[in-house]
Protein backbone atom coordinates (compact mmCIF):
# COMPACT_ATOMS: atom_id res chain seq x y z
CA UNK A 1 118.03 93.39 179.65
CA UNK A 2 116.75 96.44 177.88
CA UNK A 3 115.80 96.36 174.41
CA UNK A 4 119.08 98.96 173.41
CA UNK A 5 120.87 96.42 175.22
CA UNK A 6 119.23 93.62 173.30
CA UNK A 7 120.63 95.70 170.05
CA UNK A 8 123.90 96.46 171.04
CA UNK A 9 124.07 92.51 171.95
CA UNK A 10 122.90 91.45 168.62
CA UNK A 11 125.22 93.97 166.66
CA UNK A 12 128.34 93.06 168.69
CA UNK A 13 127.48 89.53 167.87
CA UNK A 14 127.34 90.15 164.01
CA UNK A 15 130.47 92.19 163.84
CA UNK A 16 131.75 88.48 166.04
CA UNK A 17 130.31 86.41 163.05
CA UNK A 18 132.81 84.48 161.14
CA UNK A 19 131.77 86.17 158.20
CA UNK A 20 133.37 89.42 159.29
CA UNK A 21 136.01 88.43 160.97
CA UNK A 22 137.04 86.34 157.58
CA UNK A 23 137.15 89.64 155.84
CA UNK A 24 138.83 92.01 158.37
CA UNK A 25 142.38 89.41 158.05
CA UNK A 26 143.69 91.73 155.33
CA UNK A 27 145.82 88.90 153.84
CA UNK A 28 142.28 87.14 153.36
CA UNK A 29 141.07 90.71 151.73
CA UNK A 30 143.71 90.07 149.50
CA UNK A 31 142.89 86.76 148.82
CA UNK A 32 139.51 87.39 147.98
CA UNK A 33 140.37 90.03 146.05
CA UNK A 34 142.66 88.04 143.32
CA UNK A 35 139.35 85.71 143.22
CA UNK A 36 137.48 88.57 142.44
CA UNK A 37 140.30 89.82 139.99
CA UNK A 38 140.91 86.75 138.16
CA UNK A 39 138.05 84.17 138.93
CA UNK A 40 138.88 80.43 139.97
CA UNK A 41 142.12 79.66 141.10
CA UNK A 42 144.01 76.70 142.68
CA UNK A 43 146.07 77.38 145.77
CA UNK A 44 149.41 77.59 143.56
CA UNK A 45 148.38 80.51 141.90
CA UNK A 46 146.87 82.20 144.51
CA UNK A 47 150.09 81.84 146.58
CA UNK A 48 151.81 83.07 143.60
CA UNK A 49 149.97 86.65 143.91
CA UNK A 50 150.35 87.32 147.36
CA UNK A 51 153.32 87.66 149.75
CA UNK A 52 151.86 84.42 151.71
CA UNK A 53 153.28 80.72 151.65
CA UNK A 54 151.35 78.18 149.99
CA UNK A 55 150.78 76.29 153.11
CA UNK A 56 149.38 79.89 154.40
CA UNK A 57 146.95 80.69 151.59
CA UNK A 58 145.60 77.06 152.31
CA UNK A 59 144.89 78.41 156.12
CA UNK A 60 143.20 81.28 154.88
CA UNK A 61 141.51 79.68 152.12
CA UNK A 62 139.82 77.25 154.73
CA UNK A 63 138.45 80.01 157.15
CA UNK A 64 137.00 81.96 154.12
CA UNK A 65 135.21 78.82 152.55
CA UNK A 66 134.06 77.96 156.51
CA UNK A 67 132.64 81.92 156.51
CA UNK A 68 130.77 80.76 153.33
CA UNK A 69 132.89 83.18 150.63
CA UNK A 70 134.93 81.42 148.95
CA UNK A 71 133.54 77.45 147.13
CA UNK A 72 136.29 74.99 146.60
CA UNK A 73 136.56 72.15 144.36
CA UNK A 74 139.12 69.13 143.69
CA UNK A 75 140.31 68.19 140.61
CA UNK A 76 143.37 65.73 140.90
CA UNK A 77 145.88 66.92 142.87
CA UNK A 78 145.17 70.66 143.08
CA UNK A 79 142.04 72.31 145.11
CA UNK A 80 140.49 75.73 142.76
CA UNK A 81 139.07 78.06 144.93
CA UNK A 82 136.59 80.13 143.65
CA UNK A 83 133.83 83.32 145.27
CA UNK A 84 130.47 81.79 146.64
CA UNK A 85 128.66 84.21 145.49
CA UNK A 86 125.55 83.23 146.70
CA UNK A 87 126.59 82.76 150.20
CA UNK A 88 128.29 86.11 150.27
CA UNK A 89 124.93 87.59 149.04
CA UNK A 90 122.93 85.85 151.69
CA UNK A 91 124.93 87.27 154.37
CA UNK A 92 125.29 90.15 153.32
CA UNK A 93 121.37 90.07 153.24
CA UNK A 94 121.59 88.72 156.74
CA UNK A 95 123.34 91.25 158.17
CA UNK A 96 121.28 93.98 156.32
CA UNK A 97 118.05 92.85 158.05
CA UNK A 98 119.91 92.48 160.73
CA UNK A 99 120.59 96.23 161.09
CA UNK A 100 117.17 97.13 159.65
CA UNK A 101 115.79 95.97 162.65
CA UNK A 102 118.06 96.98 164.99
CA UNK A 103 118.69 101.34 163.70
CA UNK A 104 115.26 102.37 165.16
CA UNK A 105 116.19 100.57 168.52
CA UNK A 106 120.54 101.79 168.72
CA UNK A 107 120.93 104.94 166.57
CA UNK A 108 117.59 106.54 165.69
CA UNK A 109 117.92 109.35 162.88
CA UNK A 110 115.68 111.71 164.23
């Protein structure tokens, strides 16, 4: 395998990651957007913003927290979902070095 193919391997497999794929659902967009918006929230109320069933949000809620963007935490009977900050920076971080690497190799400037 050549080294461009090497790159174009590695990028296709980033765009793959879980991470991206979490945020290109737009109904998770959305949901991570309210958290954004308005901070820690239990399922209820997220449901309550967005055109989604309860029993949806909790779907979506799941796959974001697996992608490391969303935290939750359980309090009685209700789950509050909250951003992960930290894990969304360290991917993000990932990905950038990631890319740093790979621009000389896929899509020189000069």
């Amino acid at each position: 395998m050549t080294t461009r193919e090497q790159a174009a391997a590695q990028s296709i497999e980033a765009f793959n990651a879980t991470f991206i794929k979490a945020l290109t659902e737009p109904a998770r967009a959305a949901l991570v957007r309210e958290l954004l918006l308005y901070g820690r929230l239990d399922v209820g109320s997220l449901a309550d913003k967005v055109p989604q069933d309860r029993s949806v949000v909790a779907r979506h809620l799941q796959v974001l927290e697996r992608a490391g963007m969303v935290r939750s935490m359980k309090e009685g009977r209700h789950t509050f979902y909250s951003i992960d900050g930290d894990g969304v920076l360290r991917q993000l971080e990932e990905l950038t070095e990631l890319f740093r690497k790979l621009v000389p190799v896929c899509c020189p400037t000069k």
